[in-house]
PDB file of N, CA and C in Angstrom:
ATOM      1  N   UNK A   1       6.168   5.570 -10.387  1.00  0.00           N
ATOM      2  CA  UNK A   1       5.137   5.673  -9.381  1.00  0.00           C
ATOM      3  C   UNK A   1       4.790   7.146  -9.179  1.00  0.00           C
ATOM      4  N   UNK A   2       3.541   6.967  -9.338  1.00  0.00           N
ATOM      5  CA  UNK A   2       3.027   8.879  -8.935  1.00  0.00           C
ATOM      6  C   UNK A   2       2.764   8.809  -7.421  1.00  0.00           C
ATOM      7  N   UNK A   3       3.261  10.074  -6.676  1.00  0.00           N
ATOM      8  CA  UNK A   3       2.482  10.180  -5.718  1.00  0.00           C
ATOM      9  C   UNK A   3       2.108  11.352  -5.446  1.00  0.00           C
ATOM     10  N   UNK A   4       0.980  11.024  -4.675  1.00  0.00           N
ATOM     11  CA  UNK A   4      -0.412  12.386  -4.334  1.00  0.00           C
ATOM     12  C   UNK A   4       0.106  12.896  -3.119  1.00  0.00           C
ATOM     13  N   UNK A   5       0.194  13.620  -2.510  1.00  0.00           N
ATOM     14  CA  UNK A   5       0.582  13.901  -1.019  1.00  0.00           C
ATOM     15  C   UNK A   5      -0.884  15.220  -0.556  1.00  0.00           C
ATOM     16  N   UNK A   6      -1.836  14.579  -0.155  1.00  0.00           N
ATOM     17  CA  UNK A   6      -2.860  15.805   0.202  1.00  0.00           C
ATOM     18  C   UNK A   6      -3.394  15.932   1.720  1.00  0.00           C
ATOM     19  N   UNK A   7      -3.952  17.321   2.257  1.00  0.00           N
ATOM     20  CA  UNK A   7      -3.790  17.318   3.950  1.00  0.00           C
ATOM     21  C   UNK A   7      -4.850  18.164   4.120  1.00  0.00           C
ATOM     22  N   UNK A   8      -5.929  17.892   4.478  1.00  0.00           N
ATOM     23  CA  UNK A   8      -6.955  18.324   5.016  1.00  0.00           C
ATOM     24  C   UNK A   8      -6.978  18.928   6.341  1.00  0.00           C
ATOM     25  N   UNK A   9      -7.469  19.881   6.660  1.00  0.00           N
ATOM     26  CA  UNK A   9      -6.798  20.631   7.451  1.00  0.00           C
ATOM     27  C   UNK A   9      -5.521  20.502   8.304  1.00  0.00           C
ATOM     28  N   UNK A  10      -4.863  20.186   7.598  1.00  0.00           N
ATOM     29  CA  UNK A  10      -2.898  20.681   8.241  1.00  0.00           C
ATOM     30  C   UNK A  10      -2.404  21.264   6.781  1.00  0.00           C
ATOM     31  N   UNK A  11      -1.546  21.442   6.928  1.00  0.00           N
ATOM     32  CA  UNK A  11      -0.296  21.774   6.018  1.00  0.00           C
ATOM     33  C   UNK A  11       0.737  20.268   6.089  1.00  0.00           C
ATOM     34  N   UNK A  12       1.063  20.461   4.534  1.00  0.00           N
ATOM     35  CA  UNK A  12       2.018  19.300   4.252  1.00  0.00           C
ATOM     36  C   UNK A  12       3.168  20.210   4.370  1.00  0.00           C
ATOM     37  N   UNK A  13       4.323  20.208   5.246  1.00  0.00           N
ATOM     38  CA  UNK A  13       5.440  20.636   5.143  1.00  0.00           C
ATOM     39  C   UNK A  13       6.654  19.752   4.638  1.00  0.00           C
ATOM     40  N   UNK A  14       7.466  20.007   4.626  1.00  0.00           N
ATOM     41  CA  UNK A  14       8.336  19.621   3.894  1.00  0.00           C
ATOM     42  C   UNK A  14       9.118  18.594   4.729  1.00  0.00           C
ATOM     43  N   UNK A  15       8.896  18.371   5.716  1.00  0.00           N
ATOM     44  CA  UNK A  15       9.601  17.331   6.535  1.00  0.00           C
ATOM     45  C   UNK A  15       8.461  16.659   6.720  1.00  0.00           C
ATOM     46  N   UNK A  16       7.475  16.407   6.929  1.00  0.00           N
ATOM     47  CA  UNK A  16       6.082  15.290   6.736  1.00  0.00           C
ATOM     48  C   UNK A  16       6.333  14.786   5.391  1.00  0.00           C
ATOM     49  N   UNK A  17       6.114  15.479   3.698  1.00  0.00           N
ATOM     50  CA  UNK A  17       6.120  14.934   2.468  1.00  0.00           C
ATOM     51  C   UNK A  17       7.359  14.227   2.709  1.00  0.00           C
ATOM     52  N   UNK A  18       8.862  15.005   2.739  1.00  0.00           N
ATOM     53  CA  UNK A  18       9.783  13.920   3.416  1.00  0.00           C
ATOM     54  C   UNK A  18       9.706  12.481   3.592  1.00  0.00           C
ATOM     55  N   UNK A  19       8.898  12.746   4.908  1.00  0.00           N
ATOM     56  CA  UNK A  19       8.809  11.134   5.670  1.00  0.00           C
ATOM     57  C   UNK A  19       7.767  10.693   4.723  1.00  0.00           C
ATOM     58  N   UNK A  20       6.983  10.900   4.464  1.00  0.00           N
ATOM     59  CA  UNK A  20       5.677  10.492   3.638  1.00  0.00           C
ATOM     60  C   UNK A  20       6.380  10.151   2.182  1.00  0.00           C
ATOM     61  N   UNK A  21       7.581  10.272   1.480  1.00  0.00           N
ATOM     62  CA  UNK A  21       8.360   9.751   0.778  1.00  0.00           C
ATOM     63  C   UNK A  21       9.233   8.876   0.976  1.00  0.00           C
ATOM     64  N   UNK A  22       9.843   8.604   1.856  1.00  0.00           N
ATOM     65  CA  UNK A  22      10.210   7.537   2.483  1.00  0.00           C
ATOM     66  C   UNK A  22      10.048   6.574   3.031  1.00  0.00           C
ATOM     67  N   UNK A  23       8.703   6.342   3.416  1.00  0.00           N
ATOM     68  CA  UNK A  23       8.021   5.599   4.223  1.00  0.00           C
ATOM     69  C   UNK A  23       7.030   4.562   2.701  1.00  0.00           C
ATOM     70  N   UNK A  24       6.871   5.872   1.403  1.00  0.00           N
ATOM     71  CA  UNK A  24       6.041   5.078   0.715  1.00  0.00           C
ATOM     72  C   UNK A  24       7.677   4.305  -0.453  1.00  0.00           C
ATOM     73  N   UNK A  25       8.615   5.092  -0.025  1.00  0.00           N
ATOM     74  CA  UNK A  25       9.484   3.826  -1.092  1.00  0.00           C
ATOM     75  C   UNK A  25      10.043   2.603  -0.577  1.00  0.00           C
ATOM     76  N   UNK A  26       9.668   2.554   1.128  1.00  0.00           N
ATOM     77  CA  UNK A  26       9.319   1.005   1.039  1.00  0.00           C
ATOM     78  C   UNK A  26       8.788   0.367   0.692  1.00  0.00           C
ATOM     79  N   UNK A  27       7.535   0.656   0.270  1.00  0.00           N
ATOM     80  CA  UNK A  27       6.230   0.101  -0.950  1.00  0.00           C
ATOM     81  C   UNK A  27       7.169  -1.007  -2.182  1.00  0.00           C
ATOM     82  N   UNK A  28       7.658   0.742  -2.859  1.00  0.00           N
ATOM     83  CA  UNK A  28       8.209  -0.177  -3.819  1.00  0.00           C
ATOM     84  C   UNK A  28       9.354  -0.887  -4.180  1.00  0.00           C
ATOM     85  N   UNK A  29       9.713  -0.972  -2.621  1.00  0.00           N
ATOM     86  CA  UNK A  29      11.144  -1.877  -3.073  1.00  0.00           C
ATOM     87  C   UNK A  29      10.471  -3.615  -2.324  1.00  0.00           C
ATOM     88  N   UNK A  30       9.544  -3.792  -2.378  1.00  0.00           N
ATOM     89  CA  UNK A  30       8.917  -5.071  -2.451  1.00  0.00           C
ATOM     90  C   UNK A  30       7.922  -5.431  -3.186  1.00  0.00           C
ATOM     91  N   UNK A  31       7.891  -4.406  -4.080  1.00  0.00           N
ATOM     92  CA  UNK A  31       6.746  -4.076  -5.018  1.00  0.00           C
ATOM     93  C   UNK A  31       6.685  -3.473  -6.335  1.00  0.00           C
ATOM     94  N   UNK A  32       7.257  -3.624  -7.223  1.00  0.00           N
ATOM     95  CA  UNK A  32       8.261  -2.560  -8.413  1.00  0.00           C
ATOM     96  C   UNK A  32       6.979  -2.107  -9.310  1.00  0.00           C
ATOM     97  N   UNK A  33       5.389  -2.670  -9.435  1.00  0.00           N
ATOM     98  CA  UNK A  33       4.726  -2.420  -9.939  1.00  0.00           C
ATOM     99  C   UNK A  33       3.411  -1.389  -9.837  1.00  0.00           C
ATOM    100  N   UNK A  34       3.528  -0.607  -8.852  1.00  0.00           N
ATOM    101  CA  UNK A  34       2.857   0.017  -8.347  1.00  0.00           C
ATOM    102  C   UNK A  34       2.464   1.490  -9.242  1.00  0.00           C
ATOM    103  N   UNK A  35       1.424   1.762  -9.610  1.00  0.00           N
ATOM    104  CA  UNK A  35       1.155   2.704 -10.631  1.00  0.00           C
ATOM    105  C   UNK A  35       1.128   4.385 -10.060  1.00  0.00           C
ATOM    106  N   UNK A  36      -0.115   4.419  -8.602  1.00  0.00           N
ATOM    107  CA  UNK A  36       0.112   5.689  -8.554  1.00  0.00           C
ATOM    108  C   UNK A  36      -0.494   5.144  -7.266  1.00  0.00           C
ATOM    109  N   UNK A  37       0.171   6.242  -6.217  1.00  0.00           N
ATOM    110  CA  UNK A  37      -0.176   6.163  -4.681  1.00  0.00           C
ATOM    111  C   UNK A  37      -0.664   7.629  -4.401  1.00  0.00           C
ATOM    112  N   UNK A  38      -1.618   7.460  -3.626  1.00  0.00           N
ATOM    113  CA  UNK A  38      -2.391   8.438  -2.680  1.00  0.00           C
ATOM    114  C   UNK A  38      -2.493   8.936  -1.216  1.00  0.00           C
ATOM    115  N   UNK A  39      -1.795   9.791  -0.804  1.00  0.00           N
ATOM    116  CA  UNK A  39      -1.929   9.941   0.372  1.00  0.00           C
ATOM    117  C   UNK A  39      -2.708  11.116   0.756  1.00  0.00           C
ATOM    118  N   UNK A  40      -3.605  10.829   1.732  1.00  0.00           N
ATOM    119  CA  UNK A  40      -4.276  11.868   2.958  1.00  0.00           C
ATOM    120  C   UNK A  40      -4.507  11.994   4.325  1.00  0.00           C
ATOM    121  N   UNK A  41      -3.722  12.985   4.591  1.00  0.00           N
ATOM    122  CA  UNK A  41      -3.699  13.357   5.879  1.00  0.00           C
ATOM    123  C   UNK A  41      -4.328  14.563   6.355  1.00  0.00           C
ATOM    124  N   UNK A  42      -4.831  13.868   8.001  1.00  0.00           N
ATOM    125  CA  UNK A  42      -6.164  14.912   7.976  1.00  0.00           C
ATOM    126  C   UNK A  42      -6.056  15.091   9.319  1.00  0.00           C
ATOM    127  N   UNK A  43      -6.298  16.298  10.357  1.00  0.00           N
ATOM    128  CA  UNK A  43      -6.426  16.203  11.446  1.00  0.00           C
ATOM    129  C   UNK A  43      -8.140  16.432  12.292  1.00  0.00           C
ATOM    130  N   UNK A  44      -8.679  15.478  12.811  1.00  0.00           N
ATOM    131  CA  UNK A  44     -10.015  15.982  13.222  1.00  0.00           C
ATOM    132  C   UNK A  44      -9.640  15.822  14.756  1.00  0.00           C
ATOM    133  N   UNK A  45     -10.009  17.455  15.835  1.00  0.00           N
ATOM    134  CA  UNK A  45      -9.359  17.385  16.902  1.00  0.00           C
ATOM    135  C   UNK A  45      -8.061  16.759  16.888  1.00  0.00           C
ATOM    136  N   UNK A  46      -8.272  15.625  17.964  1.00  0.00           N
ATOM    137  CA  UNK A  46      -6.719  15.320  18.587  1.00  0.00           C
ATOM    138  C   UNK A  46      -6.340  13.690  17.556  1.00  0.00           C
ATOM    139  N   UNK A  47      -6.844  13.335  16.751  1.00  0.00           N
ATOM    140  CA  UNK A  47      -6.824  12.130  16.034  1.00  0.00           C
ATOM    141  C   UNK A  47      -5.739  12.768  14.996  1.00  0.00           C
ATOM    142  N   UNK A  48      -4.903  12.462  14.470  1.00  0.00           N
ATOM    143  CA  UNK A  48      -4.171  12.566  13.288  1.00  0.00           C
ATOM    144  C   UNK A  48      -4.399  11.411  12.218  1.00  0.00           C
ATOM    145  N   UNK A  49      -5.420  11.575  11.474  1.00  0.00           N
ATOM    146  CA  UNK A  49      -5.347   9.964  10.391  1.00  0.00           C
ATOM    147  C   UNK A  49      -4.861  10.274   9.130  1.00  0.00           C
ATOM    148  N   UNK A  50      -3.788   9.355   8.527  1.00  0.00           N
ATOM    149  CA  UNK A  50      -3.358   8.984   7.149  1.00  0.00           C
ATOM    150  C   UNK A  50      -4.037   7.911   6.746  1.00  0.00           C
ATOM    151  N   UNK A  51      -4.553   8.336   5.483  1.00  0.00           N
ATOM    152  CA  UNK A  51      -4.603   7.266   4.551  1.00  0.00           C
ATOM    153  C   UNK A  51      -4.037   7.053   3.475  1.00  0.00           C
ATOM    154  N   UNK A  52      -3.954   5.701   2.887  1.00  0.00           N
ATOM    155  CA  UNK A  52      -3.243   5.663   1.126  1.00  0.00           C
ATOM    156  C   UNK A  52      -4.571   4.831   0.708  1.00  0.00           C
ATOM    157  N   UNK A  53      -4.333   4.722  -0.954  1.00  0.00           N
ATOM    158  CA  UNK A  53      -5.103   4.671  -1.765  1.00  0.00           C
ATOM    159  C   UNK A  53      -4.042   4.425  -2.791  1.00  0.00           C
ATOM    160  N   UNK A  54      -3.454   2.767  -2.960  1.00  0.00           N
ATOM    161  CA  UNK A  54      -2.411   2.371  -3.490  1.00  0.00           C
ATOM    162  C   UNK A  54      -3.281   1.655  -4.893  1.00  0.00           C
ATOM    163  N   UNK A  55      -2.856   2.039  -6.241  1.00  0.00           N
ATOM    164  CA  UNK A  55      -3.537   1.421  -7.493  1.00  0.00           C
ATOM    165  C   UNK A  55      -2.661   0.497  -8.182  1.00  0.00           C
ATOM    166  N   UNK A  56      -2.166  -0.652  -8.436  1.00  0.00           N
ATOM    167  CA  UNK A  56      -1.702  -1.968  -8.482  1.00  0.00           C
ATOM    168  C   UNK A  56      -1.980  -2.461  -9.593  1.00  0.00           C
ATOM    169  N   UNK A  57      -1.621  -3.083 -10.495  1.00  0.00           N
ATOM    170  CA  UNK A  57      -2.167  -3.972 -11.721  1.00  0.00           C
ATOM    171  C   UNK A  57      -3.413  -4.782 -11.072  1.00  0.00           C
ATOM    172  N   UNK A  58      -4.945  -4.760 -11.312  1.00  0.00           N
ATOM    173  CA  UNK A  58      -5.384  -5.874 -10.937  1.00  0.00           C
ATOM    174  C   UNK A  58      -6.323  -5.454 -10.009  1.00  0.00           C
ATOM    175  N   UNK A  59      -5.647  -4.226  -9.118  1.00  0.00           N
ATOM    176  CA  UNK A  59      -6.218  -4.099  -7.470  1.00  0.00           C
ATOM    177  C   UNK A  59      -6.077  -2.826  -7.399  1.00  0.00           C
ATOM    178  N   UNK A  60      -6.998  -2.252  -6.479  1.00  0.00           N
ATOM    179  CA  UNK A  60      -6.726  -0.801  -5.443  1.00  0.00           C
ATOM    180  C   UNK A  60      -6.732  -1.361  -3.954  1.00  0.00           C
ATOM    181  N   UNK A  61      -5.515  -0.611  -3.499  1.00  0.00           N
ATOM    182  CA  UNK A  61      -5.634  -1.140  -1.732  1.00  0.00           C
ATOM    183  C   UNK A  61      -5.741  -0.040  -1.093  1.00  0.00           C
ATOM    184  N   UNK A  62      -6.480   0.267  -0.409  1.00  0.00           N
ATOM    185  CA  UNK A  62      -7.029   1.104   0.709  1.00  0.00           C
ATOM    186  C   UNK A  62      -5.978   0.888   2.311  1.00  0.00           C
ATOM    187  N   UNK A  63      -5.628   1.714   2.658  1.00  0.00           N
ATOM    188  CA  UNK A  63      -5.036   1.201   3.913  1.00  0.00           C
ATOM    189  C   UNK A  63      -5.255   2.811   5.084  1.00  0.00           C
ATOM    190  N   UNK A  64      -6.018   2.673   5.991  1.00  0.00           N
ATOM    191  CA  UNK A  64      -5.717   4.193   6.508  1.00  0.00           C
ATOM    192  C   UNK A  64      -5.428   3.986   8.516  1.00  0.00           C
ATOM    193  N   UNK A  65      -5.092   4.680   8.864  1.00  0.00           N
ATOM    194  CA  UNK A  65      -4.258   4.642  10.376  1.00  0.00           C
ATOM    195  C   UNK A  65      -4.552   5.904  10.863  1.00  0.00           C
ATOM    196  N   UNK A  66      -5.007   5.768  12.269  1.00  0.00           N
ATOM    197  CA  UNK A  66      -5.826   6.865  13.209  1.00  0.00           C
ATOM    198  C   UNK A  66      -4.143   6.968  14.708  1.00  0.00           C
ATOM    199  N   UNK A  67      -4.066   8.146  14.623  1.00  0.00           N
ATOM    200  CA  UNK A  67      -3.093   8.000  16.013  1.00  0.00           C
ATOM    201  C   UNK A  67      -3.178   9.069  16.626  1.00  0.00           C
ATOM    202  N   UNK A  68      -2.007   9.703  17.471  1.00  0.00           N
ATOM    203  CA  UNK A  68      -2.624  10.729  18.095  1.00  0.00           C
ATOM    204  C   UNK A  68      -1.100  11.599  17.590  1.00  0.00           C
ATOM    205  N   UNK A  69      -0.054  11.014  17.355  1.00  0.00           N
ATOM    206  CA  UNK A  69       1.058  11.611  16.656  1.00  0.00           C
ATOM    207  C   UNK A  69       1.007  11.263  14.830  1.00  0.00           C
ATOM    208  N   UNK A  70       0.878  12.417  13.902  1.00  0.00           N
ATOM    209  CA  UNK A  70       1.231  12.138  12.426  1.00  0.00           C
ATOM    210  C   UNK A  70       2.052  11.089  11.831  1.00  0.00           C
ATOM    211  N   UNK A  71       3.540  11.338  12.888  1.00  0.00           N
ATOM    212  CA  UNK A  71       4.544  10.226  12.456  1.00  0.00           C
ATOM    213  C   UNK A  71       4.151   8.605  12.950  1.00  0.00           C
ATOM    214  N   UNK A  72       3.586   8.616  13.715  1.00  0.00           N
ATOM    215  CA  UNK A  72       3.262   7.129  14.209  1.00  0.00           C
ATOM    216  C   UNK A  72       2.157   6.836  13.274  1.00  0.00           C
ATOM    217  N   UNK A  73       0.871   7.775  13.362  1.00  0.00           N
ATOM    218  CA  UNK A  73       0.205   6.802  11.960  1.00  0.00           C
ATOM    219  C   UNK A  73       0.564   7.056  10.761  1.00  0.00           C
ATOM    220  N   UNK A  74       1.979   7.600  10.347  1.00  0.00           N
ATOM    221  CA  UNK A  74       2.133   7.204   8.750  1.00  0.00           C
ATOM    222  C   UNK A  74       3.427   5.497   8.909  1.00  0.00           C
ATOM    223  N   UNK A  75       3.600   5.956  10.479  1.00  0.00           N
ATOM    224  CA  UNK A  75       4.174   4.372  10.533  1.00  0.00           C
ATOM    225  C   UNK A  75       3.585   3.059  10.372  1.00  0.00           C
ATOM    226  N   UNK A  76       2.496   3.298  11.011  1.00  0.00           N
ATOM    227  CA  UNK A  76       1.382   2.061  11.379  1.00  0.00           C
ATOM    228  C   UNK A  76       0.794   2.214   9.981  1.00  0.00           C
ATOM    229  N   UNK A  77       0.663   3.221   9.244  1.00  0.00           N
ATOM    230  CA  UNK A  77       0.067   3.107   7.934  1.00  0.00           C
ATOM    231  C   UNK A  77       1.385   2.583   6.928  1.00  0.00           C
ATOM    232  N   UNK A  78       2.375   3.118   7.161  1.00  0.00           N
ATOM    233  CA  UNK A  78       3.624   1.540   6.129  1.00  0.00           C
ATOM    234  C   UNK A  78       3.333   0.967   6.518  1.00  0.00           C
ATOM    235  N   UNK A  79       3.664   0.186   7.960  1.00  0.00           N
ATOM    236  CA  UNK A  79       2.961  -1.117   7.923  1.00  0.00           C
ATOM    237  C   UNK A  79       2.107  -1.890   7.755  1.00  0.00           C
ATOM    238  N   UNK A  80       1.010  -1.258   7.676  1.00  0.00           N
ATOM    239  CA  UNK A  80      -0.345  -1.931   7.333  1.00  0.00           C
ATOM    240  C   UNK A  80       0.081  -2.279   5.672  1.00  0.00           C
ATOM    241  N   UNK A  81       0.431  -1.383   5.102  1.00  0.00           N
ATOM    242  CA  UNK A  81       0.257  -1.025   3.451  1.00  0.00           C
ATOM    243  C   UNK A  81       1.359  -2.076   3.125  1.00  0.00           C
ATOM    244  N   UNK A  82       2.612  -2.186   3.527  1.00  0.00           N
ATOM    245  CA  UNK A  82       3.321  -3.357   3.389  1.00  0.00           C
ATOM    246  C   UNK A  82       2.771  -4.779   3.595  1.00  0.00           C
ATOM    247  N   UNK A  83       2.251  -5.068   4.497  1.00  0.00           N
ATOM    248  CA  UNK A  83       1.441  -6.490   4.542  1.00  0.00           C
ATOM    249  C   UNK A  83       0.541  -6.765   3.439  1.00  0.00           C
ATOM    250  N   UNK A  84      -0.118  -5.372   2.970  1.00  0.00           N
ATOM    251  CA  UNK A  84      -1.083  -5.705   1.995  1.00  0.00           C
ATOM    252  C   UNK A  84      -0.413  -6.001   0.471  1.00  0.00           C
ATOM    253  N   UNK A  85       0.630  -5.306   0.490  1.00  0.00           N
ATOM    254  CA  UNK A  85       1.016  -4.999  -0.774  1.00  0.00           C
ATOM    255  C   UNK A  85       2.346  -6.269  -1.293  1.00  0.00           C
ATOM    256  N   UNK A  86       2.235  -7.430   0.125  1.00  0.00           N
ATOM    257  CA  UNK A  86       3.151  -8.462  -0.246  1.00  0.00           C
ATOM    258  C   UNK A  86       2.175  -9.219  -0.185  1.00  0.00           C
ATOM    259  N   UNK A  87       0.966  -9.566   0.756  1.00  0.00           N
ATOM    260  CA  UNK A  87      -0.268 -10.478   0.461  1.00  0.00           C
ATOM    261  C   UNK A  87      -0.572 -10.305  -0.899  1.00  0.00           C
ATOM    262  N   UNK A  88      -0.709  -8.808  -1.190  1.00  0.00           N
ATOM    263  CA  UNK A  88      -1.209  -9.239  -3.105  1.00  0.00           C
ATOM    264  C   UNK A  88      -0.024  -9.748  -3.671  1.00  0.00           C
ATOM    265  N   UNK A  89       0.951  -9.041  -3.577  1.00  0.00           N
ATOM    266  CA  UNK A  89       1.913  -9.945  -4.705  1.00  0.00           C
ATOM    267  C   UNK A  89       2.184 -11.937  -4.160  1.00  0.00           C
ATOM    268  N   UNK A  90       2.057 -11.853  -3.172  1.00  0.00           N
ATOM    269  CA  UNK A  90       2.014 -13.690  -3.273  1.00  0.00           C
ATOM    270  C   UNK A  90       0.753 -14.170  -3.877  1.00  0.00           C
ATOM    271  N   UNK A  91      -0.415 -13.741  -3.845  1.00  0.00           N
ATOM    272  CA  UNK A  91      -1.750 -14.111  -4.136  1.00  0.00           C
ATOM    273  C   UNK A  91      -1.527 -14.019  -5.611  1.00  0.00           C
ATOM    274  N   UNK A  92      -0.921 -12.679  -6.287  1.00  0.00           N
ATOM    275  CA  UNK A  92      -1.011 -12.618  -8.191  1.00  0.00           C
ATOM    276  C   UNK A  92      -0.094 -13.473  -8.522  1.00  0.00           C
ATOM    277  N   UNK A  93       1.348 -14.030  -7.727  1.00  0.00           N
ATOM    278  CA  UNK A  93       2.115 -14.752  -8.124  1.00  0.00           C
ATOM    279  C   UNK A  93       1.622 -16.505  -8.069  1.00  0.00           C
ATOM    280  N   UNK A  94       1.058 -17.124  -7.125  1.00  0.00           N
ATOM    281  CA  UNK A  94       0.598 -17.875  -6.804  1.00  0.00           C
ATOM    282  C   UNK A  94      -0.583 -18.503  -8.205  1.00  0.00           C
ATOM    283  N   UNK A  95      -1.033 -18.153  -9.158  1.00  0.00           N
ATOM    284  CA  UNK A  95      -1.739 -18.513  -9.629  1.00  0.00           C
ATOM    285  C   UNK A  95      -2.117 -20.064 -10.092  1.00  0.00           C
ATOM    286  N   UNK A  96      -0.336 -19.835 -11.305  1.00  0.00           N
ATOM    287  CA  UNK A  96      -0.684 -20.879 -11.755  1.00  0.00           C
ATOM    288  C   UNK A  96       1.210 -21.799 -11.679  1.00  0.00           C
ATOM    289  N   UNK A  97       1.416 -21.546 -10.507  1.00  0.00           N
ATOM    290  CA  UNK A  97       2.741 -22.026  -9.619  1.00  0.00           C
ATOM    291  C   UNK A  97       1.940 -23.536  -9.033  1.00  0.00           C
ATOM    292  N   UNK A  98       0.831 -23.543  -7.986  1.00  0.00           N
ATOM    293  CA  UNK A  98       0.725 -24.472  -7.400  1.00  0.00           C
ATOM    294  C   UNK A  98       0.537 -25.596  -8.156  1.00  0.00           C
ATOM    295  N   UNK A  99      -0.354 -25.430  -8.806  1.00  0.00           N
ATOM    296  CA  UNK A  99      -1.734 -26.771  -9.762  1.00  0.00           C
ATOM    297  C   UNK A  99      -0.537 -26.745 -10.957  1.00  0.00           C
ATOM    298  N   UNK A 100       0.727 -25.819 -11.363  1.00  0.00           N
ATOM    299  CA  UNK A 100       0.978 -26.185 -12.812  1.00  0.00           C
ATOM    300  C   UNK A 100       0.405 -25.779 -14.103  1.00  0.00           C
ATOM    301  N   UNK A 101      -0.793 -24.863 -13.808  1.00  0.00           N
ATOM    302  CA  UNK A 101      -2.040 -24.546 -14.857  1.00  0.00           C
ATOM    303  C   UNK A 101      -2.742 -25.722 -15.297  1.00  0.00           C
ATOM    304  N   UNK A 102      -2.853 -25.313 -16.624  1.00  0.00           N
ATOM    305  CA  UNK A 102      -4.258 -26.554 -17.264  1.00  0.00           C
ATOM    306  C   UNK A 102      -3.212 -27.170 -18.142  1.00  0.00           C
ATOM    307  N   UNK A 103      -1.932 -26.780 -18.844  1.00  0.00           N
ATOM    308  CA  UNK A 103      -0.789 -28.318 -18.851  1.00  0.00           C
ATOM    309  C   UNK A 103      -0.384 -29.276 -18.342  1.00  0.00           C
ATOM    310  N   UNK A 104       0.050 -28.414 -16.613  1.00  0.00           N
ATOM    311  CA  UNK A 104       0.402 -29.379 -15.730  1.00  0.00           C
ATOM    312  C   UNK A 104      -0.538 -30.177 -15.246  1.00  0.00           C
ATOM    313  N   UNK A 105      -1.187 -30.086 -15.517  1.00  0.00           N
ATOM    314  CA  UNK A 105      -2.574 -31.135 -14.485  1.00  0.00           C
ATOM    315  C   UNK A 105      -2.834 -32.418 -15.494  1.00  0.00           C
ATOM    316  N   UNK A 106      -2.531 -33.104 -15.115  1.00  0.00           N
ATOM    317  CA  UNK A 106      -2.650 -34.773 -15.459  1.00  0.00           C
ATOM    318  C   UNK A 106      -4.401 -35.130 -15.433  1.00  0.00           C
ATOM    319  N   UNK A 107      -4.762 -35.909 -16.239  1.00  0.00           N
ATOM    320  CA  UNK A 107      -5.749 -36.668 -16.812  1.00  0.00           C
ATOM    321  C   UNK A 107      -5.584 -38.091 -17.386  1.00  0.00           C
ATOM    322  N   UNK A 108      -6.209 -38.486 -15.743  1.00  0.00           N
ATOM    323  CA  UNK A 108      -6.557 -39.644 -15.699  1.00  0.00           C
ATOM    324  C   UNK A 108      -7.333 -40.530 -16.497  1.00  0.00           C
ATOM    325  N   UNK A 109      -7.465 -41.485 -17.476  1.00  0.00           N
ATOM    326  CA  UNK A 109      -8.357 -42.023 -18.061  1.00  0.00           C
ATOM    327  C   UNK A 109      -8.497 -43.683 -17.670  1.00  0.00           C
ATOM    328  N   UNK A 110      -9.461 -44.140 -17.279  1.00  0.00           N
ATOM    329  CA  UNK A 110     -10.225 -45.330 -16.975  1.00  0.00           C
ATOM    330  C   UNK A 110     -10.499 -46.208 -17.796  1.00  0.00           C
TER     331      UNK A 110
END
């Protein structure tokens, strides 16, 4: 997994990339396929927003979080990014589990 760590007006210090590494290898320990992740953090006035920009076999997921502390929206931004990133993997796994594919499906003849 690559990751981007970029900060529009702040500085990425070394205890933010830190947490911002930790926070994204929960990603992939429910997720082992994940190609390259993006993060940006930006401060406009008193808003602190992170976003990711997660690239997936299949998918790009967008996930970004507005707060007024850095650490709380890169929290609320794992969490968001975790929901998304187990909704896709049940949705790519799910395909051809339910119906059986085009073997399993029985044909009826009259």
């Amino acid at each position: 997994m690559n990751l981007t760590i970029t900060g529009h007006h702040l500085d990425v210090t070394p205890a933010i990339r830190g947490y911002v590494e930790e926070k994204m290898d929960r990603v992939t320990r429910h997720f082992d396929q994940v190609i390259d992740v993006s993060v940006i953090l930006s401060v406009d006035k008193l808003e602190q927003k992170a976003e990711a920009n997660v690239h997936v076999p299949g998918k790009d997921i967008y996930v970004e979080s507005i707060d007024a502390d850095m650490y709380a929206a890169l929290d609320a931004l794992a969490d968001k990014l975790d929901r998304q990133i187990l909704k896709h993997k049940e949705k790519s796994g799910n395909v051809h589990r339910e119906s059986g594919g085009v073997k399993g499906q029985s044909i009826e003849a009259e």
